[in-house]
C-alpha atoms as a PDB file:
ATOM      1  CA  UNK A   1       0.000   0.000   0.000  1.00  0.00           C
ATOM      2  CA  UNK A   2       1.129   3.363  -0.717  1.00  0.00           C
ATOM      3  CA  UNK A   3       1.431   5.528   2.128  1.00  0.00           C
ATOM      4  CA  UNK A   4       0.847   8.891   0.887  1.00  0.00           C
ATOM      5  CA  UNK A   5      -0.654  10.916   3.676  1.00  0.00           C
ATOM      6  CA  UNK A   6       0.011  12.019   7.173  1.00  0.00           C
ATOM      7  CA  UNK A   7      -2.402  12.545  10.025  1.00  0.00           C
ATOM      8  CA  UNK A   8      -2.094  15.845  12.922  1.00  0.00           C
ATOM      9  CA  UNK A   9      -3.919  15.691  15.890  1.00  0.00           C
ATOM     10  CA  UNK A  10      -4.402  18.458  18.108  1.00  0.00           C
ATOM     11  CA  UNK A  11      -5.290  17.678  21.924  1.00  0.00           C
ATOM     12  CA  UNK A  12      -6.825  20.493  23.572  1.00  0.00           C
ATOM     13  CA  UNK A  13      -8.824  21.702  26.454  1.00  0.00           C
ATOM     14  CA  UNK A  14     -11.679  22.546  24.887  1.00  0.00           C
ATOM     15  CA  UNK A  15     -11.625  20.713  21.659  1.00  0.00           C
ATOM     16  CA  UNK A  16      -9.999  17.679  19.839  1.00  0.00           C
ATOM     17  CA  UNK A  17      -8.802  18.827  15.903  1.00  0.00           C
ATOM     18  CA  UNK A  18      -7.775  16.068  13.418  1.00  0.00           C
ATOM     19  CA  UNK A  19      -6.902  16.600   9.960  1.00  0.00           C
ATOM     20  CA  UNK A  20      -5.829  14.385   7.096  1.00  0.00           C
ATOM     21  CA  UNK A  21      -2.972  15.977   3.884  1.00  0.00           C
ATOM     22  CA  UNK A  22      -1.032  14.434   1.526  1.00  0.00           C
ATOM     23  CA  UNK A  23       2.576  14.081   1.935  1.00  0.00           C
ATOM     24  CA  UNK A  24       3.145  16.487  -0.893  1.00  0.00           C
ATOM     25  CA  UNK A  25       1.040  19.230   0.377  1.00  0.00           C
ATOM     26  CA  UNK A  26       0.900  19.095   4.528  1.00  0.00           C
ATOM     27  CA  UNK A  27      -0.434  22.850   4.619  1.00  0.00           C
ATOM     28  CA  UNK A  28      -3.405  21.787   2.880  1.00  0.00           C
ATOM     29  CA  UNK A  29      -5.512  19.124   4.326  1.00  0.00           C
ATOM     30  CA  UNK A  30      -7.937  17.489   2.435  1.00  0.00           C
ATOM     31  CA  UNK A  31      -9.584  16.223   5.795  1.00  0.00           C
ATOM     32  CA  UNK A  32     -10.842  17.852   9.147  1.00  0.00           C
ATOM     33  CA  UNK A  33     -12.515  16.599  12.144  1.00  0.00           C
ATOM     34  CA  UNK A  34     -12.862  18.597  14.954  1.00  0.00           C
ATOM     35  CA  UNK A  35     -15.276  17.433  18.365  1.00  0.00           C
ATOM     36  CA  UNK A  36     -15.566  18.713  21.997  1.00  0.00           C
ATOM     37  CA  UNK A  37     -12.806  17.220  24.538  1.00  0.00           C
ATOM     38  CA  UNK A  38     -15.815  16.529  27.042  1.00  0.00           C
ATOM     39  CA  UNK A  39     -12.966  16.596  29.448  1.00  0.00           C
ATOM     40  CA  UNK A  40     -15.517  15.567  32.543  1.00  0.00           C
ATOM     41  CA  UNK A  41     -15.508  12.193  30.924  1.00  0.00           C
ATOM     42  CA  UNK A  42     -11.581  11.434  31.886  1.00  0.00           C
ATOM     43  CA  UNK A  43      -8.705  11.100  29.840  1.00  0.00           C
ATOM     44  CA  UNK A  44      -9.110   7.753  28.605  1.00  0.00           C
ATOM     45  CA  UNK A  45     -12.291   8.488  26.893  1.00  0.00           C
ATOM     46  CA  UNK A  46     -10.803  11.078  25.528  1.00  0.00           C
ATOM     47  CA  UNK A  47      -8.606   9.245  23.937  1.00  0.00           C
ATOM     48  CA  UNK A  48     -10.603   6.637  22.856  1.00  0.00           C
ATOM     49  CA  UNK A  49     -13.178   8.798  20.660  1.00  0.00           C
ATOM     50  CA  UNK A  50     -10.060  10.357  19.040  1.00  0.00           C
ATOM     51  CA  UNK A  51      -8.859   7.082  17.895  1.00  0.00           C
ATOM     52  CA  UNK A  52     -12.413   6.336  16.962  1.00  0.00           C
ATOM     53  CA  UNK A  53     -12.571   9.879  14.912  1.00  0.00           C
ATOM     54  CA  UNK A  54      -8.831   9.247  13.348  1.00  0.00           C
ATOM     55  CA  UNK A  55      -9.764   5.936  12.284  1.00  0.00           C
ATOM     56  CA  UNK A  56     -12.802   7.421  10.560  1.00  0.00           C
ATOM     57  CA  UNK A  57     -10.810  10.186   8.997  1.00  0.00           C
ATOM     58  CA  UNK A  58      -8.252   8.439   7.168  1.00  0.00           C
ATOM     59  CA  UNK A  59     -10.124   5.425   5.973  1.00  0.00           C
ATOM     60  CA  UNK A  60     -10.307   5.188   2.394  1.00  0.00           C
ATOM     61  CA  UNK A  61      -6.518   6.921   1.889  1.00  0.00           C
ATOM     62  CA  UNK A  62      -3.610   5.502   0.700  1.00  0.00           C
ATOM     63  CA  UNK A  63      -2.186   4.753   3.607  1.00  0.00           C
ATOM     64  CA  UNK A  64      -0.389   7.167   7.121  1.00  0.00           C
ATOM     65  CA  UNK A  65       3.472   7.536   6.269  1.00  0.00           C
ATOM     66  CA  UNK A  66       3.317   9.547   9.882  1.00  0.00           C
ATOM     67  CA  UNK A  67       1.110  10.614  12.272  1.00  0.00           C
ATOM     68  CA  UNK A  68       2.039  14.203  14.101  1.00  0.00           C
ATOM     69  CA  UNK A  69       0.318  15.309  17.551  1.00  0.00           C
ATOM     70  CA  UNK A  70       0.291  18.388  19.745  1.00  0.00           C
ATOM     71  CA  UNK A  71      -1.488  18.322  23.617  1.00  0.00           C
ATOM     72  CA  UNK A  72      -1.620  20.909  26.160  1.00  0.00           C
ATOM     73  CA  UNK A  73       0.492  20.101  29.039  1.00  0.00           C
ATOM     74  CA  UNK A  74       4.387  19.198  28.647  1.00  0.00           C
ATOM     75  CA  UNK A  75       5.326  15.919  27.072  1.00  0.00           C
ATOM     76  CA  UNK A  76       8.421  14.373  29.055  1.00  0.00           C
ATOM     77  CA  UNK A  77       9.522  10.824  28.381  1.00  0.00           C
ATOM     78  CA  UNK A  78       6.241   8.874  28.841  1.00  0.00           C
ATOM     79  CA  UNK A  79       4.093  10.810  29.953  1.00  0.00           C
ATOM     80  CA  UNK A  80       2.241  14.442  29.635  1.00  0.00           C
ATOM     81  CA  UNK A  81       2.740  16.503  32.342  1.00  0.00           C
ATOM     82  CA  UNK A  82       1.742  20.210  33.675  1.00  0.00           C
ATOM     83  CA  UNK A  83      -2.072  19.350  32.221  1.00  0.00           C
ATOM     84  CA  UNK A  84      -4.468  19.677  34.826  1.00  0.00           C
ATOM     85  CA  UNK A  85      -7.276  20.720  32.746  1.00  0.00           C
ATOM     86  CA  UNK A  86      -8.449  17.072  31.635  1.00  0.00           C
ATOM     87  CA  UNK A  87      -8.445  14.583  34.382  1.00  0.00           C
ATOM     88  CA  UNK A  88      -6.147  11.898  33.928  1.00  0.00           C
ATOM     89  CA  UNK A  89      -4.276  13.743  31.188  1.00  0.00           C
ATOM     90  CA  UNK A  90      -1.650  14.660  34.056  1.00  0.00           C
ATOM     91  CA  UNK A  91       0.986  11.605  33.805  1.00  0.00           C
ATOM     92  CA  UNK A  92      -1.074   9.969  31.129  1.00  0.00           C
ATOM     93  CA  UNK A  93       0.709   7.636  28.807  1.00  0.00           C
ATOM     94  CA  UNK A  94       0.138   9.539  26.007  1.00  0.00           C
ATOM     95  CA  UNK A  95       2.795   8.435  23.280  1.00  0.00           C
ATOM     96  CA  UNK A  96       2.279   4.528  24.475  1.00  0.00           C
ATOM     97  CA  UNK A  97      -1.089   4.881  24.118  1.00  0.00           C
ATOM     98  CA  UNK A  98      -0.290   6.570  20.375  1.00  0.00           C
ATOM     99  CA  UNK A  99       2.505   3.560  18.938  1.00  0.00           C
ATOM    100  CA  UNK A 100      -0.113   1.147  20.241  1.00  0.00           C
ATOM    101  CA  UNK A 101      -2.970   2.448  18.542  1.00  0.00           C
ATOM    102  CA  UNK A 102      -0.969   3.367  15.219  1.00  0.00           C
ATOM    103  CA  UNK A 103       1.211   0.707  15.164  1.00  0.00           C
ATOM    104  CA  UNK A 104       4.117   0.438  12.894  1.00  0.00           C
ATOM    105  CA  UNK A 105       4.008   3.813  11.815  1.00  0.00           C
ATOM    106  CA  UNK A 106       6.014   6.862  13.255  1.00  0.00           C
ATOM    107  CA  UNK A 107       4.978   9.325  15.782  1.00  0.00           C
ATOM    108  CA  UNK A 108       6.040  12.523  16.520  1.00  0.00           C
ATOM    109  CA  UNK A 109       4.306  14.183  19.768  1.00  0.00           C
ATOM    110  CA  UNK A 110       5.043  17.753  21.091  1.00  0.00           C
ATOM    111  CA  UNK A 111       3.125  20.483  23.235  1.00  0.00           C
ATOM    112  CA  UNK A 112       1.182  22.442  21.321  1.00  0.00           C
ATOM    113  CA  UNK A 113       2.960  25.651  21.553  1.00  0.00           C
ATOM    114  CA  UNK A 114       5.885  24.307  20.595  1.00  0.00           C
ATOM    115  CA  UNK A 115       3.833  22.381  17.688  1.00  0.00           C
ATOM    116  CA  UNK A 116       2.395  25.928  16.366  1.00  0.00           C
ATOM    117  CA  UNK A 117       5.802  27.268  16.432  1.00  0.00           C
ATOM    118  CA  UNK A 118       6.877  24.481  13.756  1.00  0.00           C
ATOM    119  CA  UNK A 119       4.035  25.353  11.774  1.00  0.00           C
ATOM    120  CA  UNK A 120       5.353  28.759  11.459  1.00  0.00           C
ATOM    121  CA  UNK A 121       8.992  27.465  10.657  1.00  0.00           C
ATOM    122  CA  UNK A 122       8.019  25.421   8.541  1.00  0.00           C
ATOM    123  CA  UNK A 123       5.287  27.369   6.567  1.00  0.00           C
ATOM    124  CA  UNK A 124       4.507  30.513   8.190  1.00  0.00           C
ATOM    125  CA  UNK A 125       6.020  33.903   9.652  1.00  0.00           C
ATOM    126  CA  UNK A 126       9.366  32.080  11.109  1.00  0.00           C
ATOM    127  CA  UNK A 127      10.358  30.424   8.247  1.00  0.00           C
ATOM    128  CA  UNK A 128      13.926  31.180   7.660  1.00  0.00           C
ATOM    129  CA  UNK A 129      14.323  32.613  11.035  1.00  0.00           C
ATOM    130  CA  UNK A 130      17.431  31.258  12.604  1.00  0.00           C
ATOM    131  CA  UNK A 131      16.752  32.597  16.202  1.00  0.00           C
ATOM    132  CA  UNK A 132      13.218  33.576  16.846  1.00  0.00           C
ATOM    133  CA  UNK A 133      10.627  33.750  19.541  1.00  0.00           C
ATOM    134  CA  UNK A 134       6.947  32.566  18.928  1.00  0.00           C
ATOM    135  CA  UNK A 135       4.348  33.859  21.577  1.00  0.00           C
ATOM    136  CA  UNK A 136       0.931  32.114  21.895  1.00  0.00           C
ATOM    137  CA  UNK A 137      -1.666  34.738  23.710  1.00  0.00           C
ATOM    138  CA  UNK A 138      -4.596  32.263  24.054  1.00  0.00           C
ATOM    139  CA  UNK A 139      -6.514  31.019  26.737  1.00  0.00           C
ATOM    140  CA  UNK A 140      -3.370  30.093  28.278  1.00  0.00           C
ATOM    141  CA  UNK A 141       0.011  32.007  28.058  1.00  0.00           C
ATOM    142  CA  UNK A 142       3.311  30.211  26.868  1.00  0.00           C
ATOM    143  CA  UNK A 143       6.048  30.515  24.327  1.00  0.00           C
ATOM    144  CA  UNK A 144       8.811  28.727  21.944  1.00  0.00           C
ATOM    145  CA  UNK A 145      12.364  29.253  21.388  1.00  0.00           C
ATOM    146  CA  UNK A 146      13.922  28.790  18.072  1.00  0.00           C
ATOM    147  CA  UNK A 147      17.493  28.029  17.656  1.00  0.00           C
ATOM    148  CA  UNK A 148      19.395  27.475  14.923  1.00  0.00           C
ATOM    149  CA  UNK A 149      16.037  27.270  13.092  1.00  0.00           C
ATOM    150  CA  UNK A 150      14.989  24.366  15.355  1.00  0.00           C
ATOM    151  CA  UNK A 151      12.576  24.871  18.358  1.00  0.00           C
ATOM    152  CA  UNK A 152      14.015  24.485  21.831  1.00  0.00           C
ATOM    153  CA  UNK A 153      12.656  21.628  23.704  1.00  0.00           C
ATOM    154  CA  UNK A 154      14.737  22.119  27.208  1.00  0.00           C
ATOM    155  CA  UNK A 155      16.425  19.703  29.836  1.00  0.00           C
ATOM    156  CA  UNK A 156      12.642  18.678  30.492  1.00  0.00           C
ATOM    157  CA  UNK A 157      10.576  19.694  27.530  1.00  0.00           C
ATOM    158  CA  UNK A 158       9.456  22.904  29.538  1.00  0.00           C
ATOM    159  CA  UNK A 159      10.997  25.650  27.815  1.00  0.00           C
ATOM    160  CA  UNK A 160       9.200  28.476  27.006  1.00  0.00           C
ATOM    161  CA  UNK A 161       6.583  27.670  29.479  1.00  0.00           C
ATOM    162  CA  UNK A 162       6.473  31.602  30.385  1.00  0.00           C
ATOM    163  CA  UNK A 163       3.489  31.842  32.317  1.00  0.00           C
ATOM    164  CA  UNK A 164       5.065  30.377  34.981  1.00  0.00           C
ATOM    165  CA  UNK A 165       7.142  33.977  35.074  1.00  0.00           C
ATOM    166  CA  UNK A 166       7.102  35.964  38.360  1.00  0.00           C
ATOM    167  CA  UNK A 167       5.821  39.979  38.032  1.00  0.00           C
ATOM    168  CA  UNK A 168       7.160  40.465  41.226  1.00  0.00           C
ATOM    169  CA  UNK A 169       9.438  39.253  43.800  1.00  0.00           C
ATOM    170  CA  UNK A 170       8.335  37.064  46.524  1.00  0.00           C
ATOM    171  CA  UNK A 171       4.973  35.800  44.918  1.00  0.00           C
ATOM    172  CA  UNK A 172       3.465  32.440  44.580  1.00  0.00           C
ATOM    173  CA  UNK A 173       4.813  30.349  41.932  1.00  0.00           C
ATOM    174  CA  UNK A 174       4.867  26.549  40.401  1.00  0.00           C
ATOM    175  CA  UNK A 175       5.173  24.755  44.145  1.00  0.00           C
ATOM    176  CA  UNK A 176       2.718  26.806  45.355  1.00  0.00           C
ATOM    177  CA  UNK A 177       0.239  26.076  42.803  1.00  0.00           C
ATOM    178  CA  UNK A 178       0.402  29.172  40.637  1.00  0.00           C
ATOM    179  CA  UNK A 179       1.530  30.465  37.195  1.00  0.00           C
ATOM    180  CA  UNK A 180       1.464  34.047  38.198  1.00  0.00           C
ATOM    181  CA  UNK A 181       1.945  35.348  34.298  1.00  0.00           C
ATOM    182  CA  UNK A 182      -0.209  33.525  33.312  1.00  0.00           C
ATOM    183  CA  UNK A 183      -2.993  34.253  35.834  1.00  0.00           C
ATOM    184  CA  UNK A 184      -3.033  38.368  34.905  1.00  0.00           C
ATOM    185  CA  UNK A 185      -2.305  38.822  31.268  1.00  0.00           C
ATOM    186  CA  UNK A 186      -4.179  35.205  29.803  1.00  0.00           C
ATOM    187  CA  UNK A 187      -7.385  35.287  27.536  1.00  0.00           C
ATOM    188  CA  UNK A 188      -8.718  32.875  30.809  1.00  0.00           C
ATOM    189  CA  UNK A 189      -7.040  35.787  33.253  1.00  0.00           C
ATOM    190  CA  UNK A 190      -8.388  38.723  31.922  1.00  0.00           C
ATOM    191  CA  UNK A 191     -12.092  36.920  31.498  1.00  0.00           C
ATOM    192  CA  UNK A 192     -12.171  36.152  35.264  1.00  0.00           C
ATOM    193  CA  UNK A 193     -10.399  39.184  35.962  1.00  0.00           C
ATOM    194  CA  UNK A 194     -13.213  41.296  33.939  1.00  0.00           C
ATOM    195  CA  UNK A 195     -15.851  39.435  35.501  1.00  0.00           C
ATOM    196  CA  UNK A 196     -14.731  40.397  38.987  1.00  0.00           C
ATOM    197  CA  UNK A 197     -14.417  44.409  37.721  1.00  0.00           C
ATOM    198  CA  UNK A 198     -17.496  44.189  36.074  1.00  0.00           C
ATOM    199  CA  UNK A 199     -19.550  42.042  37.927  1.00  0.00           C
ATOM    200  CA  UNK A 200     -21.178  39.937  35.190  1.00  0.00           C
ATOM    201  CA  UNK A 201     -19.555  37.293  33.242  1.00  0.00           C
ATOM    202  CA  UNK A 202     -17.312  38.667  30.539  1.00  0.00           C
ATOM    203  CA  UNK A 203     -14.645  37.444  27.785  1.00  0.00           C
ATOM    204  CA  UNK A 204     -11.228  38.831  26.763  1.00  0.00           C
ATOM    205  CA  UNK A 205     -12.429  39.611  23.540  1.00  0.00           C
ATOM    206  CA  UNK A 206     -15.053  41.409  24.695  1.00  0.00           C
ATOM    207  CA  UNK A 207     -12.951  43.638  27.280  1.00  0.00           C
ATOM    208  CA  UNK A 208     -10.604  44.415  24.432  1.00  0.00           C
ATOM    209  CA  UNK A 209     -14.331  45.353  22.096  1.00  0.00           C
ATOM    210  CA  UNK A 210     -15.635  47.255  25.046  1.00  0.00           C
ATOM    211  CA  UNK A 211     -14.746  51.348  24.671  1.00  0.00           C
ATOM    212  CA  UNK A 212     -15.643  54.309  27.009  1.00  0.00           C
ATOM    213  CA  UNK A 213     -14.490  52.140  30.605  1.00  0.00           C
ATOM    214  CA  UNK A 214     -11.380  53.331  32.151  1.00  0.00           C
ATOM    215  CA  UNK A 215     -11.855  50.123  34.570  1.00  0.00           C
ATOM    216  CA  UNK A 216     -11.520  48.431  31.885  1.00  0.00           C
ATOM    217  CA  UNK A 217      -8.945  50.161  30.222  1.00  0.00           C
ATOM    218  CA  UNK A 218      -6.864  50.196  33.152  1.00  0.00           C
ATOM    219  CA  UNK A 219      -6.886  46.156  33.665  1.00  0.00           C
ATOM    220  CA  UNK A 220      -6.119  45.765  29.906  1.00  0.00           C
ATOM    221  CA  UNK A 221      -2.981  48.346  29.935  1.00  0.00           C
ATOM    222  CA  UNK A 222      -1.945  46.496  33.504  1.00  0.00           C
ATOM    223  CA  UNK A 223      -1.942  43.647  31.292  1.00  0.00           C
ATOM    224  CA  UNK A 224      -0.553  44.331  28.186  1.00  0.00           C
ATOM    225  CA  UNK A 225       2.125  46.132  30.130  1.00  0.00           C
ATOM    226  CA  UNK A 226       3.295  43.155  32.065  1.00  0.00           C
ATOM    227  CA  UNK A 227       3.210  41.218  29.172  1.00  0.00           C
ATOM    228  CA  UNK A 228       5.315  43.569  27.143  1.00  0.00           C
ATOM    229  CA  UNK A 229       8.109  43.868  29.705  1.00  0.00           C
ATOM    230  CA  UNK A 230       8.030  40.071  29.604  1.00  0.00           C
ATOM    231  CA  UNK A 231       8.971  39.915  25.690  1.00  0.00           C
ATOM    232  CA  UNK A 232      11.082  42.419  26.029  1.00  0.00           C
ATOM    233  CA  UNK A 233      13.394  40.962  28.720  1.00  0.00           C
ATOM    234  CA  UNK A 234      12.900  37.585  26.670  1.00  0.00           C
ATOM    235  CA  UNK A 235      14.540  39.574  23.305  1.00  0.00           C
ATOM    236  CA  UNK A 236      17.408  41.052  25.898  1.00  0.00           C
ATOM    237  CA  UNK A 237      18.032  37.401  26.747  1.00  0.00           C
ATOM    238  CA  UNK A 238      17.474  35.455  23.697  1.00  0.00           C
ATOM    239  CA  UNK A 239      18.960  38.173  20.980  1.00  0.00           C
ATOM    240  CA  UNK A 240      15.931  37.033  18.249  1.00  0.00           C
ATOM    241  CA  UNK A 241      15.569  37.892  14.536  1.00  0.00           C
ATOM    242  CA  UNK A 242      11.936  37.986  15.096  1.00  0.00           C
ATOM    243  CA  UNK A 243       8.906  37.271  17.301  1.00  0.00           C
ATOM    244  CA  UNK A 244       5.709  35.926  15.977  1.00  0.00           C
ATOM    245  CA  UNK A 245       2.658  36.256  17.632  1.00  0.00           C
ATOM    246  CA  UNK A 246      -0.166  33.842  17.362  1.00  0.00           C
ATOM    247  CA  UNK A 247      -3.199  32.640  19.838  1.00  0.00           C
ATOM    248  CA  UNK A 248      -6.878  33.571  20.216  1.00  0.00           C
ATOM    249  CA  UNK A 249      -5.855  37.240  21.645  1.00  0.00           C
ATOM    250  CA  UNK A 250      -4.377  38.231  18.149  1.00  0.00           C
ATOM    251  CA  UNK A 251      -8.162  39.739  17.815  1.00  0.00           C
ATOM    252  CA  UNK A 252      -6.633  42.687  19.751  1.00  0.00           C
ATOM    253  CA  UNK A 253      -3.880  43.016  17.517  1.00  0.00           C
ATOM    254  CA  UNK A 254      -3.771  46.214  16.748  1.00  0.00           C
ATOM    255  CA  UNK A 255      -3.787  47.197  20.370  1.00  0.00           C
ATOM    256  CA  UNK A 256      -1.289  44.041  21.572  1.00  0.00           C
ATOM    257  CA  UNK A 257       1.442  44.637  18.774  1.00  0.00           C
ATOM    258  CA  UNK A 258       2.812  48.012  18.898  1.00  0.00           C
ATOM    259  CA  UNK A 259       2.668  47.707  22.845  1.00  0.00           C
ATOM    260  CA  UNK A 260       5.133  44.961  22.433  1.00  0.00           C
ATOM    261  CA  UNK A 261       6.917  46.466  19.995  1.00  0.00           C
ATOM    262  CA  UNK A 262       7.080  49.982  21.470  1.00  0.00           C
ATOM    263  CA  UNK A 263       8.767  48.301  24.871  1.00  0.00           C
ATOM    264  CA  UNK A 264      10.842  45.755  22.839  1.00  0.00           C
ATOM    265  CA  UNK A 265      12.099  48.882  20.944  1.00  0.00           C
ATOM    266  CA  UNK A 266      13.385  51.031  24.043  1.00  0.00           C
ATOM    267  CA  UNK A 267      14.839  48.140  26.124  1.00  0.00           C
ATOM    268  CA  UNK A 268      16.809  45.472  23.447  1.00  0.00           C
ATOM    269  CA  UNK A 269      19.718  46.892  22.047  1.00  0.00           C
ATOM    270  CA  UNK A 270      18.990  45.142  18.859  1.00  0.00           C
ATOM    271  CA  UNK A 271      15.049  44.932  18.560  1.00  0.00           C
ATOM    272  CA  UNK A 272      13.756  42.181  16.499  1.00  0.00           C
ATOM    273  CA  UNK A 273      10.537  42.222  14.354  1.00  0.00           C
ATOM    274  CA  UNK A 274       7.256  41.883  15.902  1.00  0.00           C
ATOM    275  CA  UNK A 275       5.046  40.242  13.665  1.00  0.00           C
ATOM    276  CA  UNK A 276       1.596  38.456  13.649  1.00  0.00           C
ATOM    277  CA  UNK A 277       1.470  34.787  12.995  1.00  0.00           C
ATOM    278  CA  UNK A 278       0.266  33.133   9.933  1.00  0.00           C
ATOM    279  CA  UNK A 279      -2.043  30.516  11.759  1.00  0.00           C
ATOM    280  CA  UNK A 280      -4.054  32.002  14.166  1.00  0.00           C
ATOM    281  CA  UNK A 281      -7.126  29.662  13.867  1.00  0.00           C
ATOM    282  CA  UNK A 282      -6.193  25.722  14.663  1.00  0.00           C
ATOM    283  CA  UNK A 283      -1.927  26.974  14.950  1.00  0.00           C
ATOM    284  CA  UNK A 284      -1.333  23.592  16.747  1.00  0.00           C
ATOM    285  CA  UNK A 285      -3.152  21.589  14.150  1.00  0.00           C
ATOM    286  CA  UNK A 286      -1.259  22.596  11.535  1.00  0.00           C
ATOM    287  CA  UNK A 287       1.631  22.125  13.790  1.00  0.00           C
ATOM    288  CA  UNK A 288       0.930  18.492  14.561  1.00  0.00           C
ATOM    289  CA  UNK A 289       0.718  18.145  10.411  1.00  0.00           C
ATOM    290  CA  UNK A 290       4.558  19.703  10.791  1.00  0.00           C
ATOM    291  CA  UNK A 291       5.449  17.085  13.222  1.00  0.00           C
ATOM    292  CA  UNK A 292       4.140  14.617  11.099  1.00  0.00           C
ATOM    293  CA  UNK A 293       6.152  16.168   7.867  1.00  0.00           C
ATOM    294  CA  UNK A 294       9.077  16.035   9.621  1.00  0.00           C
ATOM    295  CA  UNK A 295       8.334  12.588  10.942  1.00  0.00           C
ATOM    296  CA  UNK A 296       7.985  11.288   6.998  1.00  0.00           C
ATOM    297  CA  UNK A 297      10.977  12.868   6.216  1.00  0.00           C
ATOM    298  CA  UNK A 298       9.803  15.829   4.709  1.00  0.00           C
ATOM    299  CA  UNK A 299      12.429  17.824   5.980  1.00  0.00           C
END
C-alpha cells in the first residue's frame, strides 16, 4: 500500500482537531474533524473517541506515512505533564497509548505551543528565522524558542513555558500552585479578571471590544504592560531575529502589537521584528501536520 498521507492531531482543552494531507502538500488538508474534549468524561475516553474519529478520517486513503500530535500540558519521556485541565491527562501515557494504537508507523508528539511554532517554521512567519521567539496569547500564556532554526525543547521539555514567570518578587509560583503570568495577562485571566471588575460574566475579547471604561482600560494596559516587559526581557536574553505572535488574543492586535513592539524597541539593544502569525485559527493543528512532515521525512 502506498502511504501517501500524514495525520495531525491536536489535543486540547476545549476541543480535539484532526486533519488528514497528503505528503506532498501538509499545509493543505484534504480532511478535518474537529469534536468537543468533554474533558468531565476522563482522559481515557478522551482518547478513545479520538482514535475512533482518526480511524474514521483516514479510511479510504492511501495509507499514514506519519502521524504528528500536539497536547496541552508538557510531554516528558512517557508521559504528559503540567495538564491539569483534563483529568487523567496529568501523567497519562500519552505516546504509548499513540505507537499502540498506530502501530508500525512513526509518531512525533510535542506540546502544542511548541507544535504551532513548527508550523510557522516550517510554513509561516518564522520560516527562515534562525533565532526567533513565537508567543501564543490564548486562553493560556506560553512561548517557543527557536534556535538554529529548530525549536528548543529544554532539559525537560518545559521551555518556554512563560506563564510560569514571576511579576514580582516574593509571589506564589509553580510549588505553590500558581503560574502568576499567566494568571493576569491570559485570555482565561483577563475573562475572570473582567468578571470580577465588572460584575457579570465577561470574555477577553469582549474587554478588548468594550470602549468608554477606564476600569476596563486600566486592567487591559496592567496587562498588556506586564506582558510587554516580559517579551522584552525575553529579546534582551534570547537576541531574536523575530517574534511571531499567534493565539486567540491576536483579535486585539492592533492594540497588543505596537505595545510589544514599542517596549521591545526602548529596552533590546537590537530589537527584532514583531510580527503576527500566519495561523491564528487551529496553529497547533497545523503544527501536529509539521510534526508529522518532519516525521515522513519531509524535511
Amino acid at each position: 500500500m502506498n502511504q501517501d498521507h500524514v495525520l495531525g492531531i491536536d489535543f486540547g482543552g476545549t476541543k480535539i482537531a484532526l486533519a488528514v494531507a497528503h505528503v506532498d502538500k501538509v499545509d493543505q488538508p484534504v480532511g478535518w474533524v474537529r469534536l468537543p474534549t468533554l474533558a468531565s468524561q476522563g482522559a481515557r475516553q478522551v482518547v478513545k473517541r479520538c482514535f475512533a474519529a482518526a480511524s474514521d478520517l483516514v479510511n479510504g486513503v492511501d495509507g499514514l506515512r506519519a502521524i504528528g500530535v500536539s497536547t496541552f500540558g508538557v510531554v516528558r519521556g512517557d508521559r504528559v505533564r503540567l495538564a491539569p485541565a483534563v483529568p487523567g491527562w496529568e501523567g497519562l501515557e500519552l505516546p504509548r497509548l499513540l505507537h499502540q494504537e498506530f502501530r508500525g508507523t512513526p509518531v512525533a508528539i510535542d506540546n502544542d505551543v511548541k507544535a504551532a511554532a513548527s508550523a510557522e517554521l516550517r510554513w509561516g512567519a518564522l520560516r527562515g528565522v534562525s533565532t526567533g521567539l513565537y508567543l501564543n496569547l490564548g486562553t493560556g500564556l506560553a512561548s517557543a524558542m527557536i534556535v538554529n532554526g529548530r525549536v528548543v525543547s529544554g532539559a525537560h521539555g518545559a521551555s518556554g513555558e512563560i506563564g510560569y514567570l514571576l511579576r514580582q518578587p516574593g509571589e506564589l509560583g509553580f510549588s505553590a500552585g500558581h503560574a502568576p503570568l499567566e494568571e493576569f495577562i491570559s485570555g482565561r485571566a483577563l475573562g475572570d479578571r473582567g468578571t470580577a471588575l465588572l460584575g457579570r460574566p465577561v470574555t477577553a475579547s469582549e474587554l478588548f471590544a468594550r470602549g468608554g471604561d477606564e476600569r476596563v482600560e486600566g486592567l487591559l494596559n496592567q496587562a498588556i504592560g506586564a506582558l510587554a516587559m516580559a517579551v522584552a526581557n525575553l529579546c534582551v536574553m534570547i537576541d531574536p531575529e523575530r517574534v511571531v505572535v499567534g493565539g486567540g488574543m491576536m483579535g486585539a492586535a492592533r492594540r497588543i502589537v505596537p505595545t510589544l513592539t514599542a517596549a521591545v524597541t526602548a529596552a533590546v539593544p537590537f530589537p527584532p521584528e514583531i510580527v503576527a502569525a500566519r495561523f491564528v485559527d487551529d496553529a497547533p493543528l497545523y503544527g501536529a501536520l509539521a510534526l508529522a512532515a518532519s516525521a515522513s521525512g519531509q524535511d
